[in-house]
C-alpha atoms as a PDB file:
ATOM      1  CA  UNK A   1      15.013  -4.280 -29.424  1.00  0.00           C
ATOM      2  CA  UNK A   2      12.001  -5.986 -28.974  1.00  0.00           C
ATOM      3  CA  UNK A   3       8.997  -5.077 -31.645  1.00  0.00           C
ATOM      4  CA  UNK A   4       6.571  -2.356 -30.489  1.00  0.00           C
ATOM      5  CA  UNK A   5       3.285  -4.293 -30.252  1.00  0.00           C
ATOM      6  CA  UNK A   6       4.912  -7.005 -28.498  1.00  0.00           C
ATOM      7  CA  UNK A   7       5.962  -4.450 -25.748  1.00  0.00           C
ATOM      8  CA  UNK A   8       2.296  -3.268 -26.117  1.00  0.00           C
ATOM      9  CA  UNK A   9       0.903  -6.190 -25.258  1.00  0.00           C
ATOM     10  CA  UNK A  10       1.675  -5.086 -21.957  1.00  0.00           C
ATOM     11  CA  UNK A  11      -1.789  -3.047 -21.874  1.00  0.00           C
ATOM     12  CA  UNK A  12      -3.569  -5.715 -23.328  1.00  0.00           C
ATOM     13  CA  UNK A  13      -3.179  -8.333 -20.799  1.00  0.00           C
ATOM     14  CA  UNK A  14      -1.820  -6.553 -17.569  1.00  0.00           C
ATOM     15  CA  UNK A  15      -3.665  -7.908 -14.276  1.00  0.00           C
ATOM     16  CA  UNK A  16      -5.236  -4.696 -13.256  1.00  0.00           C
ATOM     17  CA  UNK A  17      -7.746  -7.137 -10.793  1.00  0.00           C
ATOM     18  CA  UNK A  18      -5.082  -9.422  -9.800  1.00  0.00           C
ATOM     19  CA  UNK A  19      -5.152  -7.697  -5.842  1.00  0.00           C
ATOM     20  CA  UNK A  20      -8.570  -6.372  -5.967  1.00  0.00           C
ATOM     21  CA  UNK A  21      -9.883  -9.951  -6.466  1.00  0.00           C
ATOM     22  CA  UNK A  22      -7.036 -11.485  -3.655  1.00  0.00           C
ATOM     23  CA  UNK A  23      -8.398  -9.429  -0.823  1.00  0.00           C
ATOM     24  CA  UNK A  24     -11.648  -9.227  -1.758  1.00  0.00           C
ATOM     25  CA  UNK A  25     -12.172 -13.059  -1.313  1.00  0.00           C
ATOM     26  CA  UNK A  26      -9.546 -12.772   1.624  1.00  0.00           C
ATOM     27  CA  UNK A  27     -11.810 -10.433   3.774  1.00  0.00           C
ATOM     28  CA  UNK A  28     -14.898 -12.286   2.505  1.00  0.00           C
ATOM     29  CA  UNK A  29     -13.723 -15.253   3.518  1.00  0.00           C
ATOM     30  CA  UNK A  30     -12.905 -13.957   7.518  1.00  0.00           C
ATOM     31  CA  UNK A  31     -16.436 -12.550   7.281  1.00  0.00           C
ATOM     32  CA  UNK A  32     -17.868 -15.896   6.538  1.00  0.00           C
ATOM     33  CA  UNK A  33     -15.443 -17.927   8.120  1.00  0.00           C
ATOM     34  CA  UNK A  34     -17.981 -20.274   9.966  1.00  0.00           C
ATOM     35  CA  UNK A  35     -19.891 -21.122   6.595  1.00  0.00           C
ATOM     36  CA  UNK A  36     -17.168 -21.360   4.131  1.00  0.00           C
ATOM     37  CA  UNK A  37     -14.330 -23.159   6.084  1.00  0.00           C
ATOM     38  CA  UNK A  38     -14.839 -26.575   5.664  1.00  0.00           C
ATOM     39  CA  UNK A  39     -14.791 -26.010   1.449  1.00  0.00           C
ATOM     40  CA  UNK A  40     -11.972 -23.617   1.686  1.00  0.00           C
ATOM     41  CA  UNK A  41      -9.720 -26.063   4.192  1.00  0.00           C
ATOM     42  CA  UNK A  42     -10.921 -29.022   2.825  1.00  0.00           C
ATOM     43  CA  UNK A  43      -7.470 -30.600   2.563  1.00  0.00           C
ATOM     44  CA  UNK A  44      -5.797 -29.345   5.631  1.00  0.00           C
ATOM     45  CA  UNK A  45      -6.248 -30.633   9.184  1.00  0.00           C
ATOM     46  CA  UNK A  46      -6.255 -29.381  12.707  1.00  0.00           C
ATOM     47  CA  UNK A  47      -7.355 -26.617  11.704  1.00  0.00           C
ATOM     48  CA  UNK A  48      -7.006 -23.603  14.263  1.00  0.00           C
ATOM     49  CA  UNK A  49      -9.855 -21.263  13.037  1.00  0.00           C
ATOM     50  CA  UNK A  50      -7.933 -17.766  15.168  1.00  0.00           C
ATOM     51  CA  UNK A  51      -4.648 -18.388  13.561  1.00  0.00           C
ATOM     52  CA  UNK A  52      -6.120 -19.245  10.146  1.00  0.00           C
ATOM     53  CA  UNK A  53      -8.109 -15.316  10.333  1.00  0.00           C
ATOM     54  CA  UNK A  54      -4.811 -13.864  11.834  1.00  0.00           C
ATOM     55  CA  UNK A  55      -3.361 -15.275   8.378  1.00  0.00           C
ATOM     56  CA  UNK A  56      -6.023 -13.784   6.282  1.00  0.00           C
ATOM     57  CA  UNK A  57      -5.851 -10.484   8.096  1.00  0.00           C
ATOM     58  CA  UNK A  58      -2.432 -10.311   7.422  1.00  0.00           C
ATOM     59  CA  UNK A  59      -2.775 -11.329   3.630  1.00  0.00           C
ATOM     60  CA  UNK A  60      -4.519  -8.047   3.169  1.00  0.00           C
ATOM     61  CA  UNK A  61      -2.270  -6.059   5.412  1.00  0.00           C
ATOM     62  CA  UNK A  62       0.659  -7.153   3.639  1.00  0.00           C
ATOM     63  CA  UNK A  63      -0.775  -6.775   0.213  1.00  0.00           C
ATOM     64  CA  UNK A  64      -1.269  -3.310   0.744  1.00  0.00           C
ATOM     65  CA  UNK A  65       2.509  -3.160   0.408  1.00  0.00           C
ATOM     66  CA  UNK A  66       2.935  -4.781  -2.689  1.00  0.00           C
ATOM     67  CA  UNK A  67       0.102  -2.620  -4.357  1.00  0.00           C
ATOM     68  CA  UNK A  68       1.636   0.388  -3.365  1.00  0.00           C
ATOM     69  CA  UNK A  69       5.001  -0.464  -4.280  1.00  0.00           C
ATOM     70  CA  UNK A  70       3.716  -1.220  -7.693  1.00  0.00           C
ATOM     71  CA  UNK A  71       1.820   1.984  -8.351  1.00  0.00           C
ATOM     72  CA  UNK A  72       4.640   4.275  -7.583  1.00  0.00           C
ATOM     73  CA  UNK A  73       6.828   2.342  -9.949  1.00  0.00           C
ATOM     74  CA  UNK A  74       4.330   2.569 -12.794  1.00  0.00           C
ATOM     75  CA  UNK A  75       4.150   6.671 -11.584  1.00  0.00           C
ATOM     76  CA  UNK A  76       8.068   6.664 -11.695  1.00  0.00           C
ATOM     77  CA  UNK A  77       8.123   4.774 -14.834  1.00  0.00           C
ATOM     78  CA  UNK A  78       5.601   6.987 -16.665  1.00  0.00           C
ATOM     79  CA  UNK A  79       7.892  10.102 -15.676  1.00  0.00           C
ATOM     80  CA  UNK A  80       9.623   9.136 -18.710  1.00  0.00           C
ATOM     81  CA  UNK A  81       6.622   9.657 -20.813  1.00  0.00           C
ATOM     82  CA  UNK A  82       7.281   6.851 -23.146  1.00  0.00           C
ATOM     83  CA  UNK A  83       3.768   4.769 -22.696  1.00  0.00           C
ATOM     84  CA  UNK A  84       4.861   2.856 -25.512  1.00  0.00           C
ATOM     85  CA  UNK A  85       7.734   1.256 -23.662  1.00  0.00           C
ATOM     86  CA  UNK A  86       6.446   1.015 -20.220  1.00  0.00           C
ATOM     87  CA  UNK A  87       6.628  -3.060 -19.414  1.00  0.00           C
ATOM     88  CA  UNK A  88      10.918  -2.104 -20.169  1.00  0.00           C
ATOM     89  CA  UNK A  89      10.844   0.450 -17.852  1.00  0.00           C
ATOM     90  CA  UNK A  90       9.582  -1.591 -15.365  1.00  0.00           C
ATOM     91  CA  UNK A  91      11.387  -4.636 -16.091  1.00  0.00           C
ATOM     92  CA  UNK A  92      14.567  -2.788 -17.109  1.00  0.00           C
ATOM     93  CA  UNK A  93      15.636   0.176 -16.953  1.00  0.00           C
ATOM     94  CA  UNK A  94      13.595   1.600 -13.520  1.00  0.00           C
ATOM     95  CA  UNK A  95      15.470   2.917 -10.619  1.00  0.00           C
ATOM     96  CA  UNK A  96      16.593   0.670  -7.719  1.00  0.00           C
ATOM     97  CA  UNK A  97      14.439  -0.017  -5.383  1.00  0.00           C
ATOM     98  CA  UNK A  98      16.662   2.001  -2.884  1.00  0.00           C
ATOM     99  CA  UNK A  99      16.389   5.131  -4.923  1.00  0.00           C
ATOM    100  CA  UNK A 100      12.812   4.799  -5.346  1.00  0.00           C
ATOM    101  CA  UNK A 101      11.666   4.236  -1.795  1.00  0.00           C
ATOM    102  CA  UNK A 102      13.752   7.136  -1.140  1.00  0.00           C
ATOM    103  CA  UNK A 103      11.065   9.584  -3.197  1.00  0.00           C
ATOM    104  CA  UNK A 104       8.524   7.737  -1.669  1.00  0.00           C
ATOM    105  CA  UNK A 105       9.405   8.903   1.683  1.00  0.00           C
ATOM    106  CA  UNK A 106       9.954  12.177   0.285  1.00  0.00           C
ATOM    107  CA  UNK A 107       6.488  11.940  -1.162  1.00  0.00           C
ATOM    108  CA  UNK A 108       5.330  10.635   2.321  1.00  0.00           C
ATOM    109  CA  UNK A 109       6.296  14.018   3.721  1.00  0.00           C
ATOM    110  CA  UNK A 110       4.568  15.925   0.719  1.00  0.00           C
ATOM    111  CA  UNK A 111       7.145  16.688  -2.137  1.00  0.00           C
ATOM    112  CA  UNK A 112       4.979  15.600  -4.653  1.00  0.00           C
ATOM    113  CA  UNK A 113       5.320  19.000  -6.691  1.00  0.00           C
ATOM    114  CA  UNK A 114       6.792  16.485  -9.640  1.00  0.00           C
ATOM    115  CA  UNK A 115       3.201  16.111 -10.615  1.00  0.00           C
ATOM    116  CA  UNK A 116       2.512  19.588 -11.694  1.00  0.00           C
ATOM    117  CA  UNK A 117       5.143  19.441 -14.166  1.00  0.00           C
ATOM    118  CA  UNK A 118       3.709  20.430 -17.558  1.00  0.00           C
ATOM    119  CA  UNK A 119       3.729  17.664 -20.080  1.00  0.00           C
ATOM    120  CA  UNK A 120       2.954  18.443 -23.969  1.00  0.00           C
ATOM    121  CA  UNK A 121       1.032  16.338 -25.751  1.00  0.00           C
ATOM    122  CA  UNK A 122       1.427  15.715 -29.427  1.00  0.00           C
ATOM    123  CA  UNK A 123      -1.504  17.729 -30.090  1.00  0.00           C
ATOM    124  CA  UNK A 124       0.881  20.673 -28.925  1.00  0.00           C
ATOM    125  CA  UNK A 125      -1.478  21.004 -25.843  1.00  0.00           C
ATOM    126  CA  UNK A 126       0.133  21.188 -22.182  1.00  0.00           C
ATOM    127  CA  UNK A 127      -1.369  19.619 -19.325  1.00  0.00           C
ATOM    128  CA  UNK A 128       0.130  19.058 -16.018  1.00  0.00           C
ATOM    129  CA  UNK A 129       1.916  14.751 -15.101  1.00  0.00           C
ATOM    130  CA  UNK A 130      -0.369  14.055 -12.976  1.00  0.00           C
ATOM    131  CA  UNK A 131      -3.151  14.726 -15.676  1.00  0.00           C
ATOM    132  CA  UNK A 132      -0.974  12.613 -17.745  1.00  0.00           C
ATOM    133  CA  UNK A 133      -0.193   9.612 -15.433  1.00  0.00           C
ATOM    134  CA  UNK A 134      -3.779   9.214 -14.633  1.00  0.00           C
ATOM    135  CA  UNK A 135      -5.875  10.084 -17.057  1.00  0.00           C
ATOM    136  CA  UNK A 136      -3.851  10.402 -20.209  1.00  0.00           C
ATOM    137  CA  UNK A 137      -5.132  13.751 -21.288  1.00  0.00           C
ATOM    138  CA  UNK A 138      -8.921  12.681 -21.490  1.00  0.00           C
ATOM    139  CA  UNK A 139     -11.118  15.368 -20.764  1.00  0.00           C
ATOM    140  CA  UNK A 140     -14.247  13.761 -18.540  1.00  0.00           C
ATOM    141  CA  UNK A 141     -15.768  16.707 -16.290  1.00  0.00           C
ATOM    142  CA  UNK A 142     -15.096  20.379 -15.864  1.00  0.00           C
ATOM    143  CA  UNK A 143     -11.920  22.320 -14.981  1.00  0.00           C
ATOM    144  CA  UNK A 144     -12.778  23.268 -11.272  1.00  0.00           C
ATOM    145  CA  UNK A 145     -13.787  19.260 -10.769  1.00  0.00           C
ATOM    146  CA  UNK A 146     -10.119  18.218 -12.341  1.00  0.00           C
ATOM    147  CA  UNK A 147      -8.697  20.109 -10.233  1.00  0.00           C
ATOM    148  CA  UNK A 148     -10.238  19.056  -7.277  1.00  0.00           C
ATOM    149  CA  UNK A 149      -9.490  15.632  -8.253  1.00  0.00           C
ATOM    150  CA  UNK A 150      -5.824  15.796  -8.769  1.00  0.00           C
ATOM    151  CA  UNK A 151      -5.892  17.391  -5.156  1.00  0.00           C
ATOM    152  CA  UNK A 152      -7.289  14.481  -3.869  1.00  0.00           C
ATOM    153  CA  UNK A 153      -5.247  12.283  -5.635  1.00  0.00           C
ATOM    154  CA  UNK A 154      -2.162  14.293  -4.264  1.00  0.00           C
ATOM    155  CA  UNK A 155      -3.619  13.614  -0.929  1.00  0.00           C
ATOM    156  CA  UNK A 156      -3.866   9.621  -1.555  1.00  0.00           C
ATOM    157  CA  UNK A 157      -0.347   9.400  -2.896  1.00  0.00           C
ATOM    158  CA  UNK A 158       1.051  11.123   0.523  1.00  0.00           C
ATOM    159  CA  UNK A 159      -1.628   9.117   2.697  1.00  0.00           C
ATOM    160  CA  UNK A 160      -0.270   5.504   0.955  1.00  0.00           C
ATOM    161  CA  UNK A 161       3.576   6.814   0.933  1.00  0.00           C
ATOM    162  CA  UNK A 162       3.527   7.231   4.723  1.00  0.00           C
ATOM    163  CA  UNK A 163       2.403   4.048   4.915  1.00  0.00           C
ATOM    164  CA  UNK A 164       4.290   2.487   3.277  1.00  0.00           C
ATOM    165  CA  UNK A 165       7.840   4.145   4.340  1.00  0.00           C
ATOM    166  CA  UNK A 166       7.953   2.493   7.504  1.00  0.00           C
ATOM    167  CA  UNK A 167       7.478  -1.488   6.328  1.00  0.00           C
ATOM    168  CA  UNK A 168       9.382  -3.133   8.940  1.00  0.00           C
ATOM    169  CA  UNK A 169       7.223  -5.530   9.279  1.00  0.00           C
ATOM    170  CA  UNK A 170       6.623  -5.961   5.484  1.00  0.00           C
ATOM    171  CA  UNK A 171      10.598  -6.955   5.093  1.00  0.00           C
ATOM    172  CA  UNK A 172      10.025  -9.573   8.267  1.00  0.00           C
ATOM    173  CA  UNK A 173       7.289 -10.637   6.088  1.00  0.00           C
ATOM    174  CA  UNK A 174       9.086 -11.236   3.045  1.00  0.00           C
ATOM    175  CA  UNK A 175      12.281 -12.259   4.543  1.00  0.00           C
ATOM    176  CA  UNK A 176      11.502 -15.665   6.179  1.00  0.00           C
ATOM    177  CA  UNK A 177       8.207 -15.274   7.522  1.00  0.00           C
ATOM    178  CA  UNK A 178       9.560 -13.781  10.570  1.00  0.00           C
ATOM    179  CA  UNK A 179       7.131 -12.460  13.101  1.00  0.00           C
ATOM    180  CA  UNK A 180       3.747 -13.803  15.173  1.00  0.00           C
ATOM    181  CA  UNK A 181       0.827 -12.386  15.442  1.00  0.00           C
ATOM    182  CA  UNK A 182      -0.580 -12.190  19.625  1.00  0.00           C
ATOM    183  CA  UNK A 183      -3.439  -9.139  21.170  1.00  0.00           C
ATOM    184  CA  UNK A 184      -1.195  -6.725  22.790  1.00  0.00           C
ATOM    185  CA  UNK A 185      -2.049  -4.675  26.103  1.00  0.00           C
ATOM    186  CA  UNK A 186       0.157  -2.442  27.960  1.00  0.00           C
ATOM    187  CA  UNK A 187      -0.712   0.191  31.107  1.00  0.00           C
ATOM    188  CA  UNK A 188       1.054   2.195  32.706  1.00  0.00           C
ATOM    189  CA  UNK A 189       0.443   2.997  36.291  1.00  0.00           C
ATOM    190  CA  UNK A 190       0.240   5.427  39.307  1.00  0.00           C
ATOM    191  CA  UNK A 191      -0.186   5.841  43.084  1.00  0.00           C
ATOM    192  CA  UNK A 192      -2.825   7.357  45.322  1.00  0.00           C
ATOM    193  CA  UNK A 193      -2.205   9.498  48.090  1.00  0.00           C
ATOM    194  CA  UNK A 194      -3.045   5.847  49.990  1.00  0.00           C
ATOM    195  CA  UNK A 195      -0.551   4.289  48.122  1.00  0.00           C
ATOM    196  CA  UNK A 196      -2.567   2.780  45.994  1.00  0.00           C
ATOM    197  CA  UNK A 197      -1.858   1.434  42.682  1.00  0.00           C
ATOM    198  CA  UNK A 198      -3.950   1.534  39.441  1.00  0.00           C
ATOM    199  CA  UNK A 199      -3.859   2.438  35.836  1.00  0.00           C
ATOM    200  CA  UNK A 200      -3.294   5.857  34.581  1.00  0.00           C
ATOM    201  CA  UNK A 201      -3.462   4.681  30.679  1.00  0.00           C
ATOM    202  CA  UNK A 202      -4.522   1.708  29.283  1.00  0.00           C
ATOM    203  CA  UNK A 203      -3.887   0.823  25.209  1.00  0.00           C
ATOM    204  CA  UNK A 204      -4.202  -2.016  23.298  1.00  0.00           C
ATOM    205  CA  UNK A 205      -4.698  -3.760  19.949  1.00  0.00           C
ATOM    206  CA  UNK A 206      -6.142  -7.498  19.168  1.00  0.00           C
ATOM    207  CA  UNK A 207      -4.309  -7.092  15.142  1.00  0.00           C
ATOM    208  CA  UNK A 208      -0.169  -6.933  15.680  1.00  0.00           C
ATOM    209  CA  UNK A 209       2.601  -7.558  14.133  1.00  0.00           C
ATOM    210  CA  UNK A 210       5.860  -8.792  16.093  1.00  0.00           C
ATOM    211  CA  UNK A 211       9.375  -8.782  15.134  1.00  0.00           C
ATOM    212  CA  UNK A 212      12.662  -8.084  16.112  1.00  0.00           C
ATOM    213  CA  UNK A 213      14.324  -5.216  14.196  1.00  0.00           C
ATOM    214  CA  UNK A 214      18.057  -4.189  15.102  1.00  0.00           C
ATOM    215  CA  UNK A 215      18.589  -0.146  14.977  1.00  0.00           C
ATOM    216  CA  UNK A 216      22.404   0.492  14.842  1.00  0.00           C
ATOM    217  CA  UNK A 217      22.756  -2.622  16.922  1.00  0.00           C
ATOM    218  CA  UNK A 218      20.458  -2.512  19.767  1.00  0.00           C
ATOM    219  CA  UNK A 219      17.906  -5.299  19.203  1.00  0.00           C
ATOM    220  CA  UNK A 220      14.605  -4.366  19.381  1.00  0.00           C
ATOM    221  CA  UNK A 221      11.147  -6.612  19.371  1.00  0.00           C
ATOM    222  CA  UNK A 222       8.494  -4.353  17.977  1.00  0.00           C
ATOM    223  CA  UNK A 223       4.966  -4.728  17.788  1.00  0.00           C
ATOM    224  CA  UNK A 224       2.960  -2.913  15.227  1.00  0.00           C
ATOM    225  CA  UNK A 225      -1.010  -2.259  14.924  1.00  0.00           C
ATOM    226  CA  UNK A 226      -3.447  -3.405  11.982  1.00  0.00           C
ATOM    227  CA  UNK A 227      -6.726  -2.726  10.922  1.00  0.00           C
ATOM    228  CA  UNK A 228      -7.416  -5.114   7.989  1.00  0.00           C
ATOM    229  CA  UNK A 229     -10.493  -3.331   6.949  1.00  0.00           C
ATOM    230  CA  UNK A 230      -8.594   0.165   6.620  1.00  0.00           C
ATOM    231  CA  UNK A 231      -5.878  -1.781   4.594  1.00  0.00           C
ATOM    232  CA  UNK A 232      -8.861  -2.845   2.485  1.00  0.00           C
ATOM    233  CA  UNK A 233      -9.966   0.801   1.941  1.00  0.00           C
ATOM    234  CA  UNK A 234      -6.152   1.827   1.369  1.00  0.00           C
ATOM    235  CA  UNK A 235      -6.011  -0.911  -1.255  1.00  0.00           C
ATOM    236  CA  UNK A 236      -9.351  -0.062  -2.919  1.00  0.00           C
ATOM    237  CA  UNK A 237      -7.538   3.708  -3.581  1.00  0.00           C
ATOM    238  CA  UNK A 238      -4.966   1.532  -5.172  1.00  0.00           C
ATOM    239  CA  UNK A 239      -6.123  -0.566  -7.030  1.00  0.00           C
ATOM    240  CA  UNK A 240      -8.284   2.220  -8.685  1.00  0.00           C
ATOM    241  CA  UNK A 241      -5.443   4.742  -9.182  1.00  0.00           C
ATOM    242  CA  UNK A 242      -2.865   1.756 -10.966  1.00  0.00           C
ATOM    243  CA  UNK A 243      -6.754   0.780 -13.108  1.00  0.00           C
ATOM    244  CA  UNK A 244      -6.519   4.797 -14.297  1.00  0.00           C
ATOM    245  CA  UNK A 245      -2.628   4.632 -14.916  1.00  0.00           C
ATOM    246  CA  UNK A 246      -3.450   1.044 -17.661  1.00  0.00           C
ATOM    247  CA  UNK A 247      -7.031   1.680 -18.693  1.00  0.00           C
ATOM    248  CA  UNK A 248      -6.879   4.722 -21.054  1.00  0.00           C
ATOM    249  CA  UNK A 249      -3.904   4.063 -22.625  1.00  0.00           C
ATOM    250  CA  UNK A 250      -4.964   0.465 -23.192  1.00  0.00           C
ATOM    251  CA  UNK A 251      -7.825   2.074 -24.715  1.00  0.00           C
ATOM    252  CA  UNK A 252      -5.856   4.176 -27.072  1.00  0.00           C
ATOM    253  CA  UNK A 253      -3.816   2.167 -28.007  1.00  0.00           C
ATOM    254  CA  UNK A 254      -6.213  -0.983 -28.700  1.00  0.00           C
ATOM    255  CA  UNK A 255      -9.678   0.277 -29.148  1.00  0.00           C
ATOM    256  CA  UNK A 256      -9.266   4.107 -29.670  1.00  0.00           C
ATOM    257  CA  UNK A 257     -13.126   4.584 -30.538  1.00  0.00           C
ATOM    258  CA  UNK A 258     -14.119   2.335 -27.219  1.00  0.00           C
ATOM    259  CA  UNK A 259     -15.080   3.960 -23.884  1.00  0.00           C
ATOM    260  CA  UNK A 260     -12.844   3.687 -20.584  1.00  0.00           C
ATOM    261  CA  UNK A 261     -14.382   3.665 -17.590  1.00  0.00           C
ATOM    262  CA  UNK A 262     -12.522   6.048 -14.836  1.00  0.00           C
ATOM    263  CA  UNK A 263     -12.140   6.442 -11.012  1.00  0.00           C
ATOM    264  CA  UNK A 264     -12.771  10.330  -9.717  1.00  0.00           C
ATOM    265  CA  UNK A 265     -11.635  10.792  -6.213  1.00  0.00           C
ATOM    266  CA  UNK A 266     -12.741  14.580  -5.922  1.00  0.00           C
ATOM    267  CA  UNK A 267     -16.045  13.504  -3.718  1.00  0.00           C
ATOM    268  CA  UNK A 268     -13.896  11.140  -1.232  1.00  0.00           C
ATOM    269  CA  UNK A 269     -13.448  11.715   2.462  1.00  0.00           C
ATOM    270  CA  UNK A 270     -10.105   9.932   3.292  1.00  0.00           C
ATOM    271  CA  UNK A 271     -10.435  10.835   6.958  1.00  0.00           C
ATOM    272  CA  UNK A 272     -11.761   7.654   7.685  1.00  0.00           C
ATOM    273  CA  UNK A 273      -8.171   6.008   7.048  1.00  0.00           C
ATOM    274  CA  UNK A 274      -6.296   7.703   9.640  1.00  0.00           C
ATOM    275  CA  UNK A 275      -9.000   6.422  12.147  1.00  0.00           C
ATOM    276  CA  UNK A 276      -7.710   2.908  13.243  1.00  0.00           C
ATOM    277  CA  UNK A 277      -9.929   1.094  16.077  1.00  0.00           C
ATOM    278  CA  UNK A 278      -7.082   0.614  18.214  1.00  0.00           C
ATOM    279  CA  UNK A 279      -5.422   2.255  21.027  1.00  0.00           C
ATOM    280  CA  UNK A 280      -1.760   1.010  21.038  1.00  0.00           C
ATOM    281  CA  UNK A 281      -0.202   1.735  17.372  1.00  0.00           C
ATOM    282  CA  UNK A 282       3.273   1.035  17.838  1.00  0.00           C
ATOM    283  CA  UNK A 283       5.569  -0.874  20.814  1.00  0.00           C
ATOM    284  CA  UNK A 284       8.994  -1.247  21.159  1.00  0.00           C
ATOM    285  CA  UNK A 285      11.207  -2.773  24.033  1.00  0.00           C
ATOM    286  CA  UNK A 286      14.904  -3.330  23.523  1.00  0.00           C
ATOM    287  CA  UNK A 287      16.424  -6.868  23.960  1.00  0.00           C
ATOM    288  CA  UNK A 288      19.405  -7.486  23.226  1.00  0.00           C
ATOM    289  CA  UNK A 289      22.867  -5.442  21.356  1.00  0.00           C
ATOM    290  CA  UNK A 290      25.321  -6.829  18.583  1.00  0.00           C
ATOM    291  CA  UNK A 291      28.521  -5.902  19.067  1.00  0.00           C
ATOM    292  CA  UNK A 292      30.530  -4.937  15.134  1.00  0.00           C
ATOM    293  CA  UNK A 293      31.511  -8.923  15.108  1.00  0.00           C
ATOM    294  CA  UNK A 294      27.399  -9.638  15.273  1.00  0.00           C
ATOM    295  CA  UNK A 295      27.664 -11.178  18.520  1.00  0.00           C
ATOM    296  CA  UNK A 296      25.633 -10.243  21.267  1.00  0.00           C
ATOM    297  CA  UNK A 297      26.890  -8.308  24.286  1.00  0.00           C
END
């Protein structure tokens, strides 16, 4: 068994920042593309400036997946409420990945009643997980402004779960780089009483994601919508929620008498994240079937 302040150590040198300071310079740099290009590409030539902000764009997108992924292991992990052995739990002895994206889609659809299970503290005093997992029983602002907070926490954990429960296109990411990124425009359309034709709906998006995805073996090539700047907001949420899972406990465990600085969510308006820019979300158009001996029909 490894020795306790080794497993510690944990605290003491996790990369809370790691994403916050990867998509920060990512969306800085497609804001300032013009001025900071030649020092950023310095090395690389023919450089095609739309596909190198299509790259960027995705960067973010795509981290969004990884940053969720990791917070709802560290929630899952901290279930066990052993702090102490946390970097195991993760390493070792944490559910599959199966079994845990399974609760996050059941999160996704708003079991998240897990978090109001009491927890007692060594002090003998009971407070509720999610009081626990992200705050670690520190006592910052009144009752009626906890409370509110922890509801709008709820609300961020079943805002990022959705999310992330439908990641086709993160798996084509990770699994050979498998899609391209075009605009995408469909309409559908109608006839006058002149027999005329022209549009009855028009929808389109210049940020997708194509891929082919096979449902029970009908092949399909799916295109999928992205705001970049949402994901950054989404991440943001993140990357402030996994700061409030390490920071305290680093705290107590390193520098007891030091102050922690915390993220309160009870004044944010997470409206603005269901609210992407684009018209056309998802498309899907079958291409193909595999028969059981993965040839195609």
């Amino acid at each position: 068994m490894p020795k306790k302040d080794e497993i510690l150590e944990f605290y003491k040198y996790y990369q809370i920042d790691h994403w916050i300071y990867k998509v920060a310079m990512l969306k800085r740099i497609i804001e300032n593309f013009d001025s900071v290009k030649d020092i950023v590409l310095k090395d690389v030539i023919d450089v095609i400036d739309k596909d190198c902000i299509n790259m960027l764009k995705a960067e973010i997108h795509f981290t969004l997946f990884q940053m969720i992924e990791t917070l709802f292991e560290l929630i899952f992990a901290l279930e066990k409420r052993d702090d102490k052995n946390l970097w195991l739990n993760l390493s070792f002895t944490q559910s599959t990945s199966r079994n845990s994206y399974k609760r996050i889609e059941k999160i996704s659809k708003g079991e998240i009643e897990f978090l109001d299970i009491p927890v007692k503290l060594p002090s003998g005093k009971e407070i509720p997980l999610i009081y626990y997992i992200f705050y670690f029983g520190i006592e910052p602002f009144p009752i009626k402004r906890i409370n509110e907070n922890f509801e709008k926490i709820k609300q961020s954990l079943i805002i990022l779960a959705k999310f992330f429960s439908d990641r086709l296109e993160y798996n084509a990411y990770k699994h050979s780089l498998r899609f391209f990124q075009l605009p995408l425009a469909i309409e559908l359309l109608g006839e006058t009483n002149g027999n005329e034709i022209f549009p009855i709906l028009k929808a389109s998006s210049d940020n997708t994601l194509t891929f082919l995805h096979n449902e029970r073996g009908e092949i399909k090539m799916v295109s999928k919508s992205f705001n970049y700047e949402i994901d950054y907001e989404k991440i943001r949420i993140c990357h402030n929620l996994i700061s409030n899972i390490i920071k305290p406990r680093k705290r107590s465990f390193f520098n007891p008498d030091g102050k922690v600085k915390l993220a309160y969510f009870d004044k944010y308006v997470f409206d603005s994240l269901d609210k992407p820019s684009y018209t056309l979300h998802r498309f899907e158009s079958t291409i193909g079937w595999l028969k059981k001996n993965n040839e195609k029909k």
